[in-house]
C-alpha atoms as a PDB file:
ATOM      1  CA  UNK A   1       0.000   0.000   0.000  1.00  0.00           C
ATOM      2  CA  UNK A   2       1.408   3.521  -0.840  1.00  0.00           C
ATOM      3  CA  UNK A   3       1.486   6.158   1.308  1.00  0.00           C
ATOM      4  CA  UNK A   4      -1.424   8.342  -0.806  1.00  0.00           C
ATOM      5  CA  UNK A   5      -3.525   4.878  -0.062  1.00  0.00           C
ATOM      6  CA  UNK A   6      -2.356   5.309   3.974  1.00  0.00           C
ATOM      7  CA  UNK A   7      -2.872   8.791   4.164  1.00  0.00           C
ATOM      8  CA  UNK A   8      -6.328   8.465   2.322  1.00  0.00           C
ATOM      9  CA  UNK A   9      -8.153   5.421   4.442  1.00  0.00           C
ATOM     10  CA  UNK A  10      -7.290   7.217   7.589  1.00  0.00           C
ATOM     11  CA  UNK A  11      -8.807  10.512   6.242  1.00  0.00           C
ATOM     12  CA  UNK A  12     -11.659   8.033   5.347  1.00  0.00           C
ATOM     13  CA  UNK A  13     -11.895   7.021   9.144  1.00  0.00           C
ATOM     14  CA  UNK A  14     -11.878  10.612   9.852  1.00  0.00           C
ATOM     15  CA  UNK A  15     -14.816  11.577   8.027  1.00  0.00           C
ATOM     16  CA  UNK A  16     -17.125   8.814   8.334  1.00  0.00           C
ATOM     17  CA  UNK A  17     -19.614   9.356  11.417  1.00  0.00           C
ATOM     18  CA  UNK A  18     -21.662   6.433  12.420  1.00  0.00           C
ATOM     19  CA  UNK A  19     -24.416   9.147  13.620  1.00  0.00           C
ATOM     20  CA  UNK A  20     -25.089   6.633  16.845  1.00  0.00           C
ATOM     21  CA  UNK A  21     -25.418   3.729  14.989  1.00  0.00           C
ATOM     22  CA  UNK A  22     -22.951   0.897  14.777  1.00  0.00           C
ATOM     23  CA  UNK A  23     -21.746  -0.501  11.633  1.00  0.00           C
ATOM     24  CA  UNK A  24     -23.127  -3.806  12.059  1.00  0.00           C
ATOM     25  CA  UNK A  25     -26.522  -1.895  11.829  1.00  0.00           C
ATOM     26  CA  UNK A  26     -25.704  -0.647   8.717  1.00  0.00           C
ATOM     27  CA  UNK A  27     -26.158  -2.594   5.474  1.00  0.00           C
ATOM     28  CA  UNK A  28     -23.494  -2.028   3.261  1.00  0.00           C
ATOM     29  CA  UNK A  29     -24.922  -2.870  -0.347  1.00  0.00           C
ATOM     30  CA  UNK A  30     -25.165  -1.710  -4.079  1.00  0.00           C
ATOM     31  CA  UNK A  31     -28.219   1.164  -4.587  1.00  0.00           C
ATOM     32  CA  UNK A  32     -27.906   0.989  -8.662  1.00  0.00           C
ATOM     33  CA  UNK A  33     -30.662   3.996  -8.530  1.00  0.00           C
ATOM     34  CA  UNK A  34     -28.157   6.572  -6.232  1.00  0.00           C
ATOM     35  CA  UNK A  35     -25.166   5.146  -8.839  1.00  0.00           C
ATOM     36  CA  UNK A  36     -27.197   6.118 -11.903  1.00  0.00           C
ATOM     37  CA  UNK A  37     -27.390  10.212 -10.245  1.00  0.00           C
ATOM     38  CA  UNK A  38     -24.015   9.906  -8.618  1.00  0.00           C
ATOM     39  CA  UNK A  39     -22.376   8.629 -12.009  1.00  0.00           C
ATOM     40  CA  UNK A  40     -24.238  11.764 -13.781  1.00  0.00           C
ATOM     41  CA  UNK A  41     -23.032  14.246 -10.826  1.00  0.00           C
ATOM     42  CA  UNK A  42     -19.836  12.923 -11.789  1.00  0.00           C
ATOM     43  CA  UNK A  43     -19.933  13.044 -15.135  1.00  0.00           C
ATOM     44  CA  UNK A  44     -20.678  16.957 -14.423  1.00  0.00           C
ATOM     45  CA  UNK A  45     -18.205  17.555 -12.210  1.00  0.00           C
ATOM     46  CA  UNK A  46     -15.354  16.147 -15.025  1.00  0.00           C
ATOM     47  CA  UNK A  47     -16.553  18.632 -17.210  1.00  0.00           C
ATOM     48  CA  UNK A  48     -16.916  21.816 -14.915  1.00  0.00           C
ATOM     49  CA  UNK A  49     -12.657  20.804 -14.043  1.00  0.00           C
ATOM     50  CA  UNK A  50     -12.361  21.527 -17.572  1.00  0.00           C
ATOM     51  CA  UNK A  51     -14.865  24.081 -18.069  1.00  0.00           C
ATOM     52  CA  UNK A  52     -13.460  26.305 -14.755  1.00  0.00           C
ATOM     53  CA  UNK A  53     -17.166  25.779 -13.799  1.00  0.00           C
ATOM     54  CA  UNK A  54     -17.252  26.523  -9.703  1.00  0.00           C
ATOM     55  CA  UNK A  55     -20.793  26.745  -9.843  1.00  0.00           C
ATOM     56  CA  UNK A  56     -21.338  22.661 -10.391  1.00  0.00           C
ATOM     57  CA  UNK A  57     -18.654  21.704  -8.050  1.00  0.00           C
ATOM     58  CA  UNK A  58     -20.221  24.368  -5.311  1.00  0.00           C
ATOM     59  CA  UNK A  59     -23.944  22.073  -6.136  1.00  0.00           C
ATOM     60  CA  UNK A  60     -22.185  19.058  -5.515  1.00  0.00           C
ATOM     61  CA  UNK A  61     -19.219  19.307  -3.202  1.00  0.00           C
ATOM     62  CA  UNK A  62     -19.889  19.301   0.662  1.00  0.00           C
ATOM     63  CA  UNK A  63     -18.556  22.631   2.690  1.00  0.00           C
ATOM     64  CA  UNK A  64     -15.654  20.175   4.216  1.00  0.00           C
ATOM     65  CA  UNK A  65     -14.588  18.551   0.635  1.00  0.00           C
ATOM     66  CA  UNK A  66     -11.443  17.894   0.210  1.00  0.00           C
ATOM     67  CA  UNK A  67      -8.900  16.677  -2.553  1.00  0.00           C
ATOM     68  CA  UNK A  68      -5.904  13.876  -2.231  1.00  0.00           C
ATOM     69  CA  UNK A  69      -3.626  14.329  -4.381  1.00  0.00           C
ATOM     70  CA  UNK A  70      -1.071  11.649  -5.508  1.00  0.00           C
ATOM     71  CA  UNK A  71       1.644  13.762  -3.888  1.00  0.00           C
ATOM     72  CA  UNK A  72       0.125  13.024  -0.630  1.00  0.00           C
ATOM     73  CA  UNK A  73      -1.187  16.991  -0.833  1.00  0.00           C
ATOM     74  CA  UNK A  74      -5.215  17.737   0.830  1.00  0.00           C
ATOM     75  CA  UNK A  75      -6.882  20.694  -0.791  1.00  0.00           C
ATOM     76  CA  UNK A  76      -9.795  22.192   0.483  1.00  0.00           C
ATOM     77  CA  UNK A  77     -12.771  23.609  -1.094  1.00  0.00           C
ATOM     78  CA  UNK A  78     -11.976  27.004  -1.536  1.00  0.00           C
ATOM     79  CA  UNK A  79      -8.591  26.277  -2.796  1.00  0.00           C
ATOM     80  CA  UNK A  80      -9.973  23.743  -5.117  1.00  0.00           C
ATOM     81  CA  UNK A  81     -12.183  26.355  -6.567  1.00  0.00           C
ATOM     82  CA  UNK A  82      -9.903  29.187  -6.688  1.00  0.00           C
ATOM     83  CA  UNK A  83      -6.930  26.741  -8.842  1.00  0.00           C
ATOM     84  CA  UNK A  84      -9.520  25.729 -11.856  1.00  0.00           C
ATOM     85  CA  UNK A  85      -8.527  27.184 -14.790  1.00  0.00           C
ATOM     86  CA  UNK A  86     -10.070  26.581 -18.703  1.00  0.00           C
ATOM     87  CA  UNK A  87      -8.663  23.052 -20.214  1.00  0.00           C
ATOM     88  CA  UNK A  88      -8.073  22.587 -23.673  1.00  0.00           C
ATOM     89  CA  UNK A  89      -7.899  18.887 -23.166  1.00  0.00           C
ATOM     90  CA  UNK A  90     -11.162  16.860 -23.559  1.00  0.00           C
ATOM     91  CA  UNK A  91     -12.610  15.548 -20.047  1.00  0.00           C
ATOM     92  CA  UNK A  92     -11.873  12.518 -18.909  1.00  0.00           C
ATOM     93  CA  UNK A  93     -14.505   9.517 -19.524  1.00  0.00           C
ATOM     94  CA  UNK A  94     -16.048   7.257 -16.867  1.00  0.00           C
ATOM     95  CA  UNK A  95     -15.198   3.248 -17.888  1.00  0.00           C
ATOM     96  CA  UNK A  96     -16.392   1.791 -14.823  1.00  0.00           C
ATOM     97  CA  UNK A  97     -18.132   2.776 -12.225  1.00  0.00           C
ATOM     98  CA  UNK A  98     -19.478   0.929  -8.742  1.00  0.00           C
ATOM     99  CA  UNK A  99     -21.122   2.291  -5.843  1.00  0.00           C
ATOM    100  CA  UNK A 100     -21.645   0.413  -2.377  1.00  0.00           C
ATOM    101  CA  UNK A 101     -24.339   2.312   0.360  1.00  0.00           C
ATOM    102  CA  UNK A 102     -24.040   2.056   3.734  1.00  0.00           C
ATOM    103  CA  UNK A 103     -27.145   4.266   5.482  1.00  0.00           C
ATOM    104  CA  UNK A 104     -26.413   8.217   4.561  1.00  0.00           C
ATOM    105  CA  UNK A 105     -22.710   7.592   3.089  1.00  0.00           C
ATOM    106  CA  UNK A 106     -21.797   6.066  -0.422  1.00  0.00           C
ATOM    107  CA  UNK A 107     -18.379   5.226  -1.669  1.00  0.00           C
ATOM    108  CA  UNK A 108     -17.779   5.301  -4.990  1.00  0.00           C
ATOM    109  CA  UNK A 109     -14.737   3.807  -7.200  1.00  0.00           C
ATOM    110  CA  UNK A 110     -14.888   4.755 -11.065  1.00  0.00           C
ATOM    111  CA  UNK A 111     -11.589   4.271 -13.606  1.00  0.00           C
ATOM    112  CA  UNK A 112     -11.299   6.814 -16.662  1.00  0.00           C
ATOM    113  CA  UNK A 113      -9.368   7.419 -19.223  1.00  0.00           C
ATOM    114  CA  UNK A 114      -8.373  10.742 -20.909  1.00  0.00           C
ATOM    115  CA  UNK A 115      -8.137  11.743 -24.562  1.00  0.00           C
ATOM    116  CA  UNK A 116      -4.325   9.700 -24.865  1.00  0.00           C
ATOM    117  CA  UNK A 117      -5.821   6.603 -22.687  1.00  0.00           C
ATOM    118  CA  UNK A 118      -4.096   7.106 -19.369  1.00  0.00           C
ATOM    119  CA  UNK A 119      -5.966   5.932 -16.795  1.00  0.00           C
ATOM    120  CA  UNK A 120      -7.414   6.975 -13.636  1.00  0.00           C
ATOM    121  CA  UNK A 121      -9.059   5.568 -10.595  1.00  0.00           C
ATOM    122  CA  UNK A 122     -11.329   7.690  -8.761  1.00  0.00           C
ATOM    123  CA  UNK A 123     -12.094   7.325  -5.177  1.00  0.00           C
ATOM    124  CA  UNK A 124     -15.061   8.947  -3.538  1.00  0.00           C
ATOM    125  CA  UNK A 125     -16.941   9.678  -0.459  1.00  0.00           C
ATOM    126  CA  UNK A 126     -20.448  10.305  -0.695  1.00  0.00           C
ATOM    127  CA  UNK A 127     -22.479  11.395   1.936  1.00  0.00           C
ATOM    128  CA  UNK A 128     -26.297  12.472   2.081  1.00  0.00           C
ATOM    129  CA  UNK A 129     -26.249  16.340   3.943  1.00  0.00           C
ATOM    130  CA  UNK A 130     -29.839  17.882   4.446  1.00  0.00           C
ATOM    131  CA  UNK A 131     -31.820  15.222   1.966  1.00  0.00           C
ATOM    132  CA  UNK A 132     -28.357  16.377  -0.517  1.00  0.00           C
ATOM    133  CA  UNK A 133     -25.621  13.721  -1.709  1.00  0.00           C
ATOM    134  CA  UNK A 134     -22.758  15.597  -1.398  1.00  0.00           C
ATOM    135  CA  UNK A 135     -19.097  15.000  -2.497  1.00  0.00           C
ATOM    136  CA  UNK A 136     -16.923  14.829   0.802  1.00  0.00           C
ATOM    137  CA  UNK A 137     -13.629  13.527  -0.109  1.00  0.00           C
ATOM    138  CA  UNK A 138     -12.274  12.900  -3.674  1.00  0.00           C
ATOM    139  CA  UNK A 139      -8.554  10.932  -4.384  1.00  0.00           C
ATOM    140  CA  UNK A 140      -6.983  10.301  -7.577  1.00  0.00           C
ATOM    141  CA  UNK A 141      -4.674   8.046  -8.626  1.00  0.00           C
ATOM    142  CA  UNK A 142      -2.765   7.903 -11.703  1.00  0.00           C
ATOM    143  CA  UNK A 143      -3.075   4.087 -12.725  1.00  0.00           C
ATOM    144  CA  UNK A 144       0.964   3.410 -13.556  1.00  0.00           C
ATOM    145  CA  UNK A 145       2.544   1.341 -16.756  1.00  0.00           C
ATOM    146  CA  UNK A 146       5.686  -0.300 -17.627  1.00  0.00           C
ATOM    147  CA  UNK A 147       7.790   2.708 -19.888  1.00  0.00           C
ATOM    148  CA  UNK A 148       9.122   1.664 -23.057  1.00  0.00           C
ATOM    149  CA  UNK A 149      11.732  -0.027 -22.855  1.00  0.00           C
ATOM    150  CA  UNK A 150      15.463   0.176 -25.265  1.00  0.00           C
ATOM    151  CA  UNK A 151      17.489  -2.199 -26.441  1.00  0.00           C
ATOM    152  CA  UNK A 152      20.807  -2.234 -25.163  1.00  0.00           C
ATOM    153  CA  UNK A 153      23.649  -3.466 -27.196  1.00  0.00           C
ATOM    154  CA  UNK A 154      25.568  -6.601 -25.679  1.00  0.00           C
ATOM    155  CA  UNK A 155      28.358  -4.231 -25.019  1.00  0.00           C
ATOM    156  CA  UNK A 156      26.150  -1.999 -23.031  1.00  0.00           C
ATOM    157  CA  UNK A 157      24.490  -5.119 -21.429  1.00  0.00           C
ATOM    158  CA  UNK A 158      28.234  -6.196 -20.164  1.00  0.00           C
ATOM    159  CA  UNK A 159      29.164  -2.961 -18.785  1.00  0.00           C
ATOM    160  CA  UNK A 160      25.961  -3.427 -15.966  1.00  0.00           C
ATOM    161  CA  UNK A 161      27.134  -7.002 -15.620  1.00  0.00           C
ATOM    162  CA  UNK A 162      28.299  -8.002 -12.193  1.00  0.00           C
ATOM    163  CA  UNK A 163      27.642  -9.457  -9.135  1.00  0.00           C
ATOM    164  CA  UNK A 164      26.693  -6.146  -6.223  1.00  0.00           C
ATOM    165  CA  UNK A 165      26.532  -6.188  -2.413  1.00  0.00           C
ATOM    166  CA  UNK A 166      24.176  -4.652   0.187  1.00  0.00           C
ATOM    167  CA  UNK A 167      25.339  -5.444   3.670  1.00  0.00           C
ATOM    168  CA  UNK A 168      25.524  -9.510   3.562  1.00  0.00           C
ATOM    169  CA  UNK A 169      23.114  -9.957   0.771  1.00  0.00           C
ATOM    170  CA  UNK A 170      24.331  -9.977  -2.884  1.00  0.00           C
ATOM    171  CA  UNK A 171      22.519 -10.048  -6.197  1.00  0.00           C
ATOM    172  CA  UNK A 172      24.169 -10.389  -9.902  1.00  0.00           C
ATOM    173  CA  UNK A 173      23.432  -9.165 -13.253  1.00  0.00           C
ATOM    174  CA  UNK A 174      23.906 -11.130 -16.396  1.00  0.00           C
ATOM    175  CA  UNK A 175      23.706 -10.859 -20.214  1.00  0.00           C
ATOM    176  CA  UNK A 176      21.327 -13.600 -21.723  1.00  0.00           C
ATOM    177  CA  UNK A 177      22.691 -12.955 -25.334  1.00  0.00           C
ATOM    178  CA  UNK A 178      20.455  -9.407 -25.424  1.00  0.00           C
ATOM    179  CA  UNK A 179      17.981  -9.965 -22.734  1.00  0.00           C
ATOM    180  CA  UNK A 180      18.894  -8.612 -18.878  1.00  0.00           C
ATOM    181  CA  UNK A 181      19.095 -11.346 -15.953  1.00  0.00           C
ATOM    182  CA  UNK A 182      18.460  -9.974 -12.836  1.00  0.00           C
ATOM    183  CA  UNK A 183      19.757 -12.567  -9.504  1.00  0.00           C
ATOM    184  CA  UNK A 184      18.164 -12.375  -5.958  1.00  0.00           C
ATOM    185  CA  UNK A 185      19.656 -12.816  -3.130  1.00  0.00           C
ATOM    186  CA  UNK A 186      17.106 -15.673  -2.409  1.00  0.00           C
ATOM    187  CA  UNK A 187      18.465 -17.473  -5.830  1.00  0.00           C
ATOM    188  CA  UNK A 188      15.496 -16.024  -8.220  1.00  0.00           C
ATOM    189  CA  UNK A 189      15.787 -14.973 -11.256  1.00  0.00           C
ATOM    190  CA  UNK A 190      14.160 -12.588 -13.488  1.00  0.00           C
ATOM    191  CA  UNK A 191      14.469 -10.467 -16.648  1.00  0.00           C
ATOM    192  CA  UNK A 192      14.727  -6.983 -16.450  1.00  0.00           C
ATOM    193  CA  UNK A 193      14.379  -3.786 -19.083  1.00  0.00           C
ATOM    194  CA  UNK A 194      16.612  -0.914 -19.873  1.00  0.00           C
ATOM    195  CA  UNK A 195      14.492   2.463 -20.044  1.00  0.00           C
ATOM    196  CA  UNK A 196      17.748   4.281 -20.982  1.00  0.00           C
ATOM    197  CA  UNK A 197      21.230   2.919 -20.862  1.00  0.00           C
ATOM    198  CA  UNK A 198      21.426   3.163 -17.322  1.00  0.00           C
ATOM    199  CA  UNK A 199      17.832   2.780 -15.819  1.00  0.00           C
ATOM    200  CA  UNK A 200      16.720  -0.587 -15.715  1.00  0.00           C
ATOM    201  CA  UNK A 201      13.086  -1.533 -15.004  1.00  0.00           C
ATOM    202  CA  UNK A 202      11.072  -5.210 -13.589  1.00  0.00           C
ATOM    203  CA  UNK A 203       8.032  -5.227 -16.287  1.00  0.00           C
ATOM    204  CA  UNK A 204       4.340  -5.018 -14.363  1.00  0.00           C
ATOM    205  CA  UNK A 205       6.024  -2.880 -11.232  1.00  0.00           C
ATOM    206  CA  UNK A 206       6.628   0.155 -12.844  1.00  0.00           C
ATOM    207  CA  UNK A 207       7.379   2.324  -9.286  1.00  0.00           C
ATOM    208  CA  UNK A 208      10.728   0.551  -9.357  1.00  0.00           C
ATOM    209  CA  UNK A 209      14.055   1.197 -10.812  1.00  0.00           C
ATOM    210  CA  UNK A 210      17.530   0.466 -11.221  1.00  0.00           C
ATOM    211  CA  UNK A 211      19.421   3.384 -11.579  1.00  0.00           C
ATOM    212  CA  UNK A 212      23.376   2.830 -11.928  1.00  0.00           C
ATOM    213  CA  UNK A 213      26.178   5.023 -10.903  1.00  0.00           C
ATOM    214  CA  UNK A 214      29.696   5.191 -12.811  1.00  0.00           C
ATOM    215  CA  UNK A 215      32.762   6.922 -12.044  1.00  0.00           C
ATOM    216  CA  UNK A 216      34.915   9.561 -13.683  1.00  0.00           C
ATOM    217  CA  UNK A 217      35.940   7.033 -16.026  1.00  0.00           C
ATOM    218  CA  UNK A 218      33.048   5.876 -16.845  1.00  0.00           C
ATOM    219  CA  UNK A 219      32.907   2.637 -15.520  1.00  0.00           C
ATOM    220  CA  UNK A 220      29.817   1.328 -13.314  1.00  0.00           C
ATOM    221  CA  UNK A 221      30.646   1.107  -9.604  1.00  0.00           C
ATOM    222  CA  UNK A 222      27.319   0.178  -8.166  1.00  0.00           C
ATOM    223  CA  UNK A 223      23.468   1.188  -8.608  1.00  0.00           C
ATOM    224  CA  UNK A 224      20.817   2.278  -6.883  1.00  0.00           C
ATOM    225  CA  UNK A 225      17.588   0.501  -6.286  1.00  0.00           C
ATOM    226  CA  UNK A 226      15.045   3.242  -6.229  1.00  0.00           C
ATOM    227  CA  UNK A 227      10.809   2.576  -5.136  1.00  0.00           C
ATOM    228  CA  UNK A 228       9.640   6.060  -5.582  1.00  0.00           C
ATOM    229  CA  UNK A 229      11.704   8.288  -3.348  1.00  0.00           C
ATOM    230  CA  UNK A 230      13.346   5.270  -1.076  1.00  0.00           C
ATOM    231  CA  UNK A 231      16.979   4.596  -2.606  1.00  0.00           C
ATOM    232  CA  UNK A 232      18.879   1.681  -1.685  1.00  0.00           C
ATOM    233  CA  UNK A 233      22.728   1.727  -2.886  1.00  0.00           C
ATOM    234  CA  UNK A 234      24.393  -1.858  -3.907  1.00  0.00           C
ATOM    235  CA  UNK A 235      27.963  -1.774  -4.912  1.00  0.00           C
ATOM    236  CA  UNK A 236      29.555  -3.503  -7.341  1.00  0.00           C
ATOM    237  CA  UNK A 237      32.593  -6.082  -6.606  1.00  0.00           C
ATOM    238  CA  UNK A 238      35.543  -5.484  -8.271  1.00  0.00           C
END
């Protein structure tokens, strides 16, 4: 779980009152009527980001909304409203969309896509104010991919070839004739990508990287194995 997902279930926990009943009271079920008007407030809302239109998102956003960004950054409702600006771009579209009820409070998970297919998945929490369903807390994340990946030359390959340590554990890097082996310290094996000549990526975890170092005379010394903004260095013998 990332730390946007951490940060985001325990503003969930925050904002979701039990208004004196306990949850076992509660049945938490599909309402396919309330996901019909919540997938058309939705739908409006897209728009009005692109449209600079504060007037929807003041009909359909509670006074406490707030925004999750994938930085990890909360913006409130007035700040929200005061950073929309006209879009060029087209809005993004609504693939899926599912909504679970649970008394006055709805959560709602819908994926999009925008106009060059990246996709999104929407988080939501719904909540009926005054007889009003009103947006509480919105989170986006940016659904990641593998980069494309380059073809290193075997001479390239050899250059990253190696065996590197890390305290006691060690791992090795090998040329199959032009694909990457990548060595565990538990014995596994598995092929890796280059995404430039010296940033290798695993295919289907695209937060990771390998990201090697070289000295003054160009030779590689070691790399660092980078998950978002947590580096850990592995030199390589000699």
């Amino acid at each position: 779980m990332s730390k946007n997902e951490v940060r985001f279930l325990a503003c969930l926990l925050v904002i979701l009152p039990l208004s004196g009943r306990t949850a076992r009271a509660q049945d938490i079920k599909p309402d396919p009527d309330l996901a019909v008007r919540l997938r058309q407030a939705d739908v409006l809302l897209l728009r009005a980001v692109h449209t600079a239109d504060r007037a929807a998102w003041l009909r359909f956003a509670a006074p406490d909304f707030f925004y999750l960004d994938e930085e990890g950054g909360v913006t409130y409702l007035d700040a929200f409203l005061n950073e929309l600006e006209p879009m060029s771009t087209k809005p993004l579209e609504i693939q899926t969309f599912k909504l679970t009820r649970a008394g006055d409070t709805a959560i709602v998970l819908h994926e999009d896509t925008d106009e060059h297919q990246v996709h999104y998945i929407f988080t939501e929490t719904w909540q009926q104010l005054k007889g009003d369903w009103r947006l509480r807390v919105l989170h986006i994340t940016n659904v990641l991919s593998d980069p494309p990946a380059s073809q290193l030359s075997p001479a390239q390959i050899e250059e990253l070839v190696g065996t590197y340590h890390q305290g006691a554990d060690t791992v090795t890097i090998r040329r199959d004739v032009s694909r990457i082996i990548y060595k565990k310290a538990d014995g596994s094996e598995f092929e890796v990508k280059a995404e430039t000549r010296d940033v290798l990526f695993t295919p289907g975890e695209p937060r990771k990287r390998l990201v090697f170092l070289r000295d003054s005379a160009g030779e590689v010394t070691s790399f660092v194995r980078r998950y978002e903004s947590s580096d850990i260095l592995w030199i390589k013998d000699k």
